[in-house]
Each structure stands twice: as C-alpha cells, then as structure tokens.
Protein backbone atom coordinates (compact mmCIF):
# COMPACT_ATOMS: atom_id res chain seq x y z
CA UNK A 1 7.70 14.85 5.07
CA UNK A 2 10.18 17.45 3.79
CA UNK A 3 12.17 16.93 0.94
CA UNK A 4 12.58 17.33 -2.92
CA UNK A 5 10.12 16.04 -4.80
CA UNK A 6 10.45 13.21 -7.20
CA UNK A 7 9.79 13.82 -11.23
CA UNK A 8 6.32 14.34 -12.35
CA UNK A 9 6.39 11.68 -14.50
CA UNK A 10 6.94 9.05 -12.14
CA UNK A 11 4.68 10.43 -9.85
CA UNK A 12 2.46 9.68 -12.21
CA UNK A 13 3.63 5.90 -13.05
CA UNK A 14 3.41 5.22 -9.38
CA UNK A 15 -0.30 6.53 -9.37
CA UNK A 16 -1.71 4.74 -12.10
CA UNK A 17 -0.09 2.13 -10.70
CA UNK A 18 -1.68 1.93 -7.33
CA UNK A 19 -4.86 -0.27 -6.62
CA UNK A 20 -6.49 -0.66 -3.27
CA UNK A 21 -8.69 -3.53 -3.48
CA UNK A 22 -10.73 -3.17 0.13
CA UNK A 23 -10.79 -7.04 1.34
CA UNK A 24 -12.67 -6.73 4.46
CA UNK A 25 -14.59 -3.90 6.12
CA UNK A 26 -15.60 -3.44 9.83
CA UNK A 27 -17.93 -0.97 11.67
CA UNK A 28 -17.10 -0.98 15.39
CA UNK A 29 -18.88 0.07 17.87
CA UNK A 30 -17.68 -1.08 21.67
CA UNK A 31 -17.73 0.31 25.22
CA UNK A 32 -14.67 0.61 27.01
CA UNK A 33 -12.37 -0.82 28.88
CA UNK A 34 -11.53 -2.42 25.51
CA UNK A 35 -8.82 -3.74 23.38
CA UNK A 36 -8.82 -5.09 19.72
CA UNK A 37 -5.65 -6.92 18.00
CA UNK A 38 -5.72 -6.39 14.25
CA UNK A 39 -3.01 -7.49 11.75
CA UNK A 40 -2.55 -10.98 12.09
CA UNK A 41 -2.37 -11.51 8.41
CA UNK A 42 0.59 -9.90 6.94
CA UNK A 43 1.04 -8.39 3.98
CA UNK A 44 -2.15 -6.68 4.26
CA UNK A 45 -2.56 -2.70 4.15
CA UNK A 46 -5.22 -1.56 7.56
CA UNK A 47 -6.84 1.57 7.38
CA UNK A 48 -8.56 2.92 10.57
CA UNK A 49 -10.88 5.81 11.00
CA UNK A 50 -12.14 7.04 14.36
CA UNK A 51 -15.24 8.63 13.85
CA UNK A 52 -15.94 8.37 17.90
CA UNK A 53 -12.90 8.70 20.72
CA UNK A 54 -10.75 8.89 22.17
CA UNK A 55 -8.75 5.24 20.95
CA UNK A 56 -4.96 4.50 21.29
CA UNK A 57 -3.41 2.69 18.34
CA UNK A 58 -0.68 0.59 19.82
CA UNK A 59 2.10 -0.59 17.80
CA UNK A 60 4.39 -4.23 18.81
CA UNK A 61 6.83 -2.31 20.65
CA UNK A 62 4.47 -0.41 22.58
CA UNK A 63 3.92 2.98 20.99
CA UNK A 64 1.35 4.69 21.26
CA UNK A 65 -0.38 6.98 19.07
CA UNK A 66 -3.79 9.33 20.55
CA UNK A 67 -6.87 9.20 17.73
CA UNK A 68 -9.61 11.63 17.97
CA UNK A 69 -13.00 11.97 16.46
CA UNK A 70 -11.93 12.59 12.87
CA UNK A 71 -8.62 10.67 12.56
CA UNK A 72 -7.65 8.55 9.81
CA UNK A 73 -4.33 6.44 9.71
CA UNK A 74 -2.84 3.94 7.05
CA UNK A 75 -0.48 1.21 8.21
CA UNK A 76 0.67 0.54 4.73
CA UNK A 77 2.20 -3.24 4.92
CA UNK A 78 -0.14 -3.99 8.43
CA UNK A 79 1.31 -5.76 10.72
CA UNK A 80 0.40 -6.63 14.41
CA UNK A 81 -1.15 -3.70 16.25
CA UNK A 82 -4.28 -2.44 18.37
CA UNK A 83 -6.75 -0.32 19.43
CA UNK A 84 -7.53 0.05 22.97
CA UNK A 85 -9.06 2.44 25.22
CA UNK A 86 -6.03 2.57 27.76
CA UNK A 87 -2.84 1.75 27.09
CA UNK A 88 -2.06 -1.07 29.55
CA UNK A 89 -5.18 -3.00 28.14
CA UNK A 90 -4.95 -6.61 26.17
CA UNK A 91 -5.74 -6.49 22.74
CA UNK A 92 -8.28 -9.61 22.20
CA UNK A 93 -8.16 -10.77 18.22
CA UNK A 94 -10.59 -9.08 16.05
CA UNK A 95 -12.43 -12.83 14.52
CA UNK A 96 -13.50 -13.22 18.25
CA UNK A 97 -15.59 -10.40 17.73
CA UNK A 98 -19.47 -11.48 16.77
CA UNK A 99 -19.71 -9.92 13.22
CA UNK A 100 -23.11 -8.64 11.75
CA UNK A 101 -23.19 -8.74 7.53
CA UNK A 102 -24.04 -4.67 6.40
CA UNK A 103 -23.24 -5.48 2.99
CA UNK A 104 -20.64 -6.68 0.53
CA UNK A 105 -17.34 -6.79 2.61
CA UNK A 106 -18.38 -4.54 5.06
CA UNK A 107 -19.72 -5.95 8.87
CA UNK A 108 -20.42 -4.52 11.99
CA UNK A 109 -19.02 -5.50 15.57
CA UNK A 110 -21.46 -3.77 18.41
CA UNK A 111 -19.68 -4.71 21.86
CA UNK A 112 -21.24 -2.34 23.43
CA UNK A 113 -23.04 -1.81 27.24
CA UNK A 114 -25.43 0.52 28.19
CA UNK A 115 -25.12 3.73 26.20
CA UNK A 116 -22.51 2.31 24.14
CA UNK A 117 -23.80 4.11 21.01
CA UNK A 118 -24.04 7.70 22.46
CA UNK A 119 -20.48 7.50 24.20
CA UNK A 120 -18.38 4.35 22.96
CA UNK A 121 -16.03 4.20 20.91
CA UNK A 122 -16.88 4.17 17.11
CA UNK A 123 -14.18 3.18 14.39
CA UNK A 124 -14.39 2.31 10.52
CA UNK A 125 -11.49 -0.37 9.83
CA UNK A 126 -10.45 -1.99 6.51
CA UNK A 127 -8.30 -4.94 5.70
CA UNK A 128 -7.00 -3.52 2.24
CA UNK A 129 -4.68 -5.56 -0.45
CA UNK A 130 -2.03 -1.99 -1.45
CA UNK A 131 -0.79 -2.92 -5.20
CA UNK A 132 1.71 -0.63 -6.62
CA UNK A 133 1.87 -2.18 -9.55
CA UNK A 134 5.36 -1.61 -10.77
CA UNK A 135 6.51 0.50 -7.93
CA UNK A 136 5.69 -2.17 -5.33
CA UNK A 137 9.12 -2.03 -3.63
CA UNK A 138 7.82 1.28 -2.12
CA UNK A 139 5.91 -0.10 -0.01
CA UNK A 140 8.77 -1.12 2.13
CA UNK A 141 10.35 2.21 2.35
CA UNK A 142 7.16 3.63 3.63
CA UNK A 143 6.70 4.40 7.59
CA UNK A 144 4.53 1.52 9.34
CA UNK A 145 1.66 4.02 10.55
CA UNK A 146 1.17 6.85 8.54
CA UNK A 147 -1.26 9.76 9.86
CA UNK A 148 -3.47 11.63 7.74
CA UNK A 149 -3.52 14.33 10.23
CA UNK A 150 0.06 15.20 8.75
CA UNK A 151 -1.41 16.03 4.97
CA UNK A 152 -4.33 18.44 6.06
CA UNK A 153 -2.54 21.56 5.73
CA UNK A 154 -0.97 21.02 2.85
CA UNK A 155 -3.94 18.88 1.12
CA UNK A 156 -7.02 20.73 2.89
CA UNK A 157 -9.39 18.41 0.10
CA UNK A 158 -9.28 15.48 2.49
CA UNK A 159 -11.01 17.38 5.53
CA UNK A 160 -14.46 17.21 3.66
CA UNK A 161 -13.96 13.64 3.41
CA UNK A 162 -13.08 13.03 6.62
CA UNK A 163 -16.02 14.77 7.77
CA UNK A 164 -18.19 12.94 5.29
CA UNK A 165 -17.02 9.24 7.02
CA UNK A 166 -17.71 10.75 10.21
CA UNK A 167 -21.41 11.60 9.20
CA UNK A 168 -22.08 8.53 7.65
CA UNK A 169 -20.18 6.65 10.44
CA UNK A 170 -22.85 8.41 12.85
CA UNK A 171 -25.97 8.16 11.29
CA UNK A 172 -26.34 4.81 9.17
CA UNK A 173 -27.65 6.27 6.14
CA UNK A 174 -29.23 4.38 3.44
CA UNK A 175 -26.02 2.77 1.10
CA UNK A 176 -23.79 4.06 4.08
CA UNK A 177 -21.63 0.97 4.27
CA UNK A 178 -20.51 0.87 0.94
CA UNK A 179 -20.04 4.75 0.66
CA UNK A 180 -17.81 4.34 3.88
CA UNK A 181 -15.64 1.86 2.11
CA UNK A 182 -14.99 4.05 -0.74
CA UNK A 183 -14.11 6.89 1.51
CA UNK A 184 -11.33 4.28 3.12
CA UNK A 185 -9.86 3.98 -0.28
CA UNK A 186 -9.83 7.46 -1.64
CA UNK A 187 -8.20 8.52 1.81
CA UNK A 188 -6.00 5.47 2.16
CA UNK A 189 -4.44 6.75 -1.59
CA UNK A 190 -4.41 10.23 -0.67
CA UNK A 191 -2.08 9.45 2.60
CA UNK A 192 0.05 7.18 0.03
CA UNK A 193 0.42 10.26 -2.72
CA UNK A 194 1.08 12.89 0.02
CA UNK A 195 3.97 10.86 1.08
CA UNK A 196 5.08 10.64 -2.47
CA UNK A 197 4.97 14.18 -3.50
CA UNK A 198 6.42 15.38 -0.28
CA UNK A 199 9.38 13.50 -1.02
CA UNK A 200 8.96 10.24 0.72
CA UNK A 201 10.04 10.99 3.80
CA UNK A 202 13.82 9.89 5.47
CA UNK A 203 13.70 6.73 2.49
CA UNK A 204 17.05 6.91 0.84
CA UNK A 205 18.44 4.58 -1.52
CA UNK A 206 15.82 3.57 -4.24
CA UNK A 207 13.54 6.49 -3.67
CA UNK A 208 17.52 8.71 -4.32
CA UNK A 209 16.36 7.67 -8.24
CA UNK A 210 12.45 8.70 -7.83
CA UNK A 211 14.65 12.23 -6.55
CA UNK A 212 17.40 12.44 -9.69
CA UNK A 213 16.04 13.98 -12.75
CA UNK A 214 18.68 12.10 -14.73
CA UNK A 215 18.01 8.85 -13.82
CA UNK A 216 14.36 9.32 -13.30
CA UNK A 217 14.13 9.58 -16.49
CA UNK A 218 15.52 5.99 -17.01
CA UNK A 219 13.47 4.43 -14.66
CA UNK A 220 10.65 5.94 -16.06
CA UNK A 221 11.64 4.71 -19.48
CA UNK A 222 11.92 0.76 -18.19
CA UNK A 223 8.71 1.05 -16.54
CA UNK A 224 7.03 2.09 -19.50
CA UNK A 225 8.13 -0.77 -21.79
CA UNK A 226 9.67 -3.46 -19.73
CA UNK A 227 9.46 -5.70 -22.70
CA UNK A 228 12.17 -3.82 -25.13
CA UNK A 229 15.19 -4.71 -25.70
CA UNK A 230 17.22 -2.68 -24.07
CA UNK A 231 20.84 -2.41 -23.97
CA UNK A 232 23.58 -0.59 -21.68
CA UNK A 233 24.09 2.19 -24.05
CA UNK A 234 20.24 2.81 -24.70
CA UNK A 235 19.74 3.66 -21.20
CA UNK A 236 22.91 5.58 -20.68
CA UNK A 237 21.64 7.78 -23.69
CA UNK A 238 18.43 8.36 -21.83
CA UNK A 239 20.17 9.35 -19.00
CA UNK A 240 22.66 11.63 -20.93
CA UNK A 241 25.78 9.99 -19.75
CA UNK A 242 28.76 7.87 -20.65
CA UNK A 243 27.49 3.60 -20.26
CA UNK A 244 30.31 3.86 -17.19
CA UNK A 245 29.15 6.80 -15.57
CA UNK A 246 25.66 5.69 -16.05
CA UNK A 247 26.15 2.15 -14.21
CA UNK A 248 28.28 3.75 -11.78
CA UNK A 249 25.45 5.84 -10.68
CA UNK A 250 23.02 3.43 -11.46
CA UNK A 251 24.34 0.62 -8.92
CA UNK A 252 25.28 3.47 -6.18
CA UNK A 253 21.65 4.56 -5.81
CA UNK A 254 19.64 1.41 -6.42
CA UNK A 255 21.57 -1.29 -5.24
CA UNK A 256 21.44 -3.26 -8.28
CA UNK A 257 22.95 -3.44 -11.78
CA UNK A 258 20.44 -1.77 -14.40
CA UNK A 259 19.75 -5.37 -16.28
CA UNK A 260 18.91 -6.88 -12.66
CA UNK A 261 16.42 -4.02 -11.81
CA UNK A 262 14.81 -4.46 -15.60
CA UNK A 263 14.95 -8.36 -14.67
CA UNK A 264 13.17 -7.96 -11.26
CA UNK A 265 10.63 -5.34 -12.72
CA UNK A 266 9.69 -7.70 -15.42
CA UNK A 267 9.02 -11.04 -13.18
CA UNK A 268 7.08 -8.49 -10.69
CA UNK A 269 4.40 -7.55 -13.48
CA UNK A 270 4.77 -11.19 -14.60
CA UNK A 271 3.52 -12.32 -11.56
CA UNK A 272 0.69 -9.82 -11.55
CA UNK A 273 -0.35 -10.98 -14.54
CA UNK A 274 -0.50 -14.09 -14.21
CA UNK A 275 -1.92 -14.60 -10.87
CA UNK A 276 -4.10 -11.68 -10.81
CA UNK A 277 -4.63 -11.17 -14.57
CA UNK A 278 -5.06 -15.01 -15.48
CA UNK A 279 -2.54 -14.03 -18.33
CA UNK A 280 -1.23 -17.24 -20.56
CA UNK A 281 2.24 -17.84 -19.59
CA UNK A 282 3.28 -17.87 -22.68
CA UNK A 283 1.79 -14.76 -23.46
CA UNK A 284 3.26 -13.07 -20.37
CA UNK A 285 7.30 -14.64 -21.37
CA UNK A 286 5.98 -12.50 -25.29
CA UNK A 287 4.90 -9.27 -23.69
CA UNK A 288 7.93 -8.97 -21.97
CA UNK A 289 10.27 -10.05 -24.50
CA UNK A 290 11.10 -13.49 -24.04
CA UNK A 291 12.18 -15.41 -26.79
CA UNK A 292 11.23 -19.11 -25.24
CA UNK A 293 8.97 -20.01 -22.75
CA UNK A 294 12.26 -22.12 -20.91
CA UNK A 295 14.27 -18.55 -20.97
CA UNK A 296 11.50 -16.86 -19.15
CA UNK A 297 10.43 -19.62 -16.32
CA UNK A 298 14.12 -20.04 -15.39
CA UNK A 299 14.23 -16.24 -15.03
CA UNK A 300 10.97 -16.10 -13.35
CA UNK A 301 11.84 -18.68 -10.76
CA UNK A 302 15.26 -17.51 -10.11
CA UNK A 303 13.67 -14.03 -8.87
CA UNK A 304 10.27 -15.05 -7.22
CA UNK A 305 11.39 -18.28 -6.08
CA UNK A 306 8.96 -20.45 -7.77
CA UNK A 307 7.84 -21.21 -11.17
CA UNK A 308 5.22 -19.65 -12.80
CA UNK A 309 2.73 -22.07 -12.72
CA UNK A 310 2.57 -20.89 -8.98
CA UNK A 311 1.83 -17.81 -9.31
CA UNK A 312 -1.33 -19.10 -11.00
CA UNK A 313 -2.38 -21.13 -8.16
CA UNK A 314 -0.55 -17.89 -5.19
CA UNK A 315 -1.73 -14.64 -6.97
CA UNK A 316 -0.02 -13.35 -4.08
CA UNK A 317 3.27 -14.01 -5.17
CA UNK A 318 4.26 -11.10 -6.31
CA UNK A 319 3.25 -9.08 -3.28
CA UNK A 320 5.35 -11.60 -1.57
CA UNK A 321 8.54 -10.76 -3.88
CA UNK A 322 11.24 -8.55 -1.85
C-alpha cells in the first residue's frame, strides 16, 4: 500500500461520498468439513469477519487466503468466492443454507454437529451495496480481496473494533445483531479509506490525477459543481497551465478528454438521483445544467446506455455504468 498520497481535498470528496448500505447480513455458525459459495450476485460489495477459525477464503482461480479468529476482509465489487474449511472442499451456495430471522437484515445459518458452537467455525458475512458517489470508478481499480489485517499498524483504531465483533459474535448479547452490522460497515469503510490514503495501491491511470496536485485540483473543482458551465480555459486556469498543456495532461492521465470526464460524471450522479433519489428528471437535466430536457436524455443515454426513465425503474444503473 505504499505510495504518495492523493490531495486532502479529494480524500475528502471521495469520503463523503461513500455509502455502504448493508443489504443482507448472516451469522454462521457450521461444523466442518464445510464449504460455502458466496457472490453469486455481482456488483455487490461482501464483507466477512471470522470471529471463530481457522476458514480459507477461496477466490475463482483457486487462491487461497488463511483467516483467523479476528480477521476481517472486504471484497469490494464481490464476485464468486468461498469459505471452506480445507481447501479441496466444494463450496455449496449460501440460499441452500436454512436461514433463522435475528432481526432486520441480519439471519443466522447454524449447520452445526455436536459441539459445533464451542469449536466450529463462526463468521459474520454481509452482502453490502459500496456507493462512491462521484468517485465510483474507484471501485474498479481496487484489489478484489482486501485484508484488514494490512491497516492495523498503521490504523491501530480498528483493533478495538475488531475485538468488539468478536465479543458480540461470541456471546449474543441483547441488540447484538444489529450492533454487528454496524461494525461491518464502519470496518468495511475503514479498509476502503486506508487504501485511499496509502495511495491506492499499484492503480495507475485515473488514480495518477487523485496523485497530481495540479490536476487534483481540477477534478476536485468538477466534482464540486458538475452543473457549471465550464469551459477549456476555466479549468486550465485552475490547474495553472496553458488550455494545451492542460488537455495534454489531462487526456494522458485519465484517458478521456476533460468535457467527456465532466459528461460521464454528470450522467453518473444523474443516475443516482434519479433512481436512488426519486429526483424529477427534469429537475436532474436543471441541476446539472441542461438547457432542455431532449439535450440531457440524449446525453444520458449515450453514456449509460438507456434513457432515463430507466434508471427510475433500475436504480442500479449507475452502479452498472463502466
């Protein structure tokens, strides 16, 4: 996780920014041999906490990654994957498990023989939808399974949580369903900020402009009102440059012209707002600048791939958006 850190200020953006809205919640309890296939939805963020071991988490390709008592790891865009007791074991889907309510989004799986609950396994697993906001394309430049294991020296706030999940994993606690749901969340965005301000890792490319003061500063600038105006030679002047040298630079690190970034940026939030936010399309095409209702759809539809009116029906569209 080494590497320069991006500008404060978008640090920022990309916090405020993030939501975790926790979909689905399961407390599992299960005797080995056993194997569990999670992920079979994409485009959903899992979360896994171990508060009873040993259990392998093993990726599509094989790998396999040892969890303790006290382990915590974030797959942010999911993906097929399990958790088994041995590594050679079949992963059997996790809706063929018998599910117990506990409360509000959270259930409980006991598979267990015997003395199951003194020396099976025990894990805490959530089924998250990871919003961004505006800084959803970092999601993709994000490692599949990320570890919180790697933040505890430098962030040595999380091991009281961790420990806290672990208790109230154990020991069923009045309430302690919901208060281990909340404890996926915090941790889930702590793993997704300690990735951020150590630097985000190998990603190159887009996360080059989180990295360059200079153009940070433009980026931030878009992202805080997408719905200006703005021309070539605004944003050059916030980057302190020439309009050449500017979309030079511009295009070499992003991939994209600065209009087409402003353009993608502003159908991403429209989609949020819409779908998620119920926003008036018409009211969406005004906030963000748009003259006529006709100007915006065609511009909508030529990035998301649909017309608005979908986005109504598919909140998920924009998560769905490249």
């Amino acid at each position: 996780m080494a590497g320069a850190r991006p500008p404060a200020d978008l640090v920022s953006e990309l916090l405020m920014g993030m939501r975790l809205f926790g979909l689905d919640y399961r407390r599992i309890q299960i005797s080995p041999p056993f194997g569990i296939r999670f992920g079979t939805v994409e485009g959903r963020a899992q979360f896994h906490f171990v508060a009873r071991g040993p259990v392998f988490l093993r990726e599509p390709d094989g790998t396999l990654h040892a969890m303790a008592a006290g382990d915590a790891v974030l797959l942010p865009r999911g993906g097929a994957h399990d958790l088994v007791s041995g590594p050679d074991l079949p992963g059997r889907d996790l809706a063929a498990f018998e599910t117990a309510p506990l409360c509000r989004n959270v259930g409980a799986i006991a598979a267990c023989d015997g003395d199951c609950p003194e020396t099976g396994a025990l894990v805490f697993s959530g089924c998250m939808e990871f919003d961004l906001g505006t800084m959803h394309a970092l999601v993709a430049l994000m490692p599949g399974v990320m570890f919180v294991g790697t933040l505890l020296d430098r962030y040595p706030e999380i091991l009281p949580m961790l420990e806290a999940m672990e208790r109230e994993a154990r020991s069923e606690r009045a309430g302690f369903a919901g208060i281990l749901a909340r404890l996926a969340d915090v941790i889930s965005a702590f793993i997704v900020r300690g990735w951020v301000e150590c630097g985000c890792g190998d990603a190159s490319g887009w996360v080059a402009a989180l990295r360059d003061p200079r153009l940070g500063r433009v980026i931030a600038a878009l992202h805080h009102d997408p719905g200006r105006d703005w021309t070539l030679s605004e944003l050059a002047a916030a980057m302190g440059s020439s309009r050449s040298v500017f979309a030079e630079r511009f295009l070499a690190v992003t991939g994209m012209t600065p209009l087409r970034y402003l353009t993608e940026l502003r159908m991403r939030l429209a989609a949020q707002w819409i779908g998620r936010d119920r926003m008036p399309i018409d009211a969406a095409a005004h906030r963000l600048g748009y003259g006529s209702q006709a100007a915006f759809s065609r511009a909508f539809k030529r990035v998301i791939g649909r017309p608005p009116g979908a986005a109504r029906s598919d909140p998920g569209a924009a998560r769905l958006m490249p």
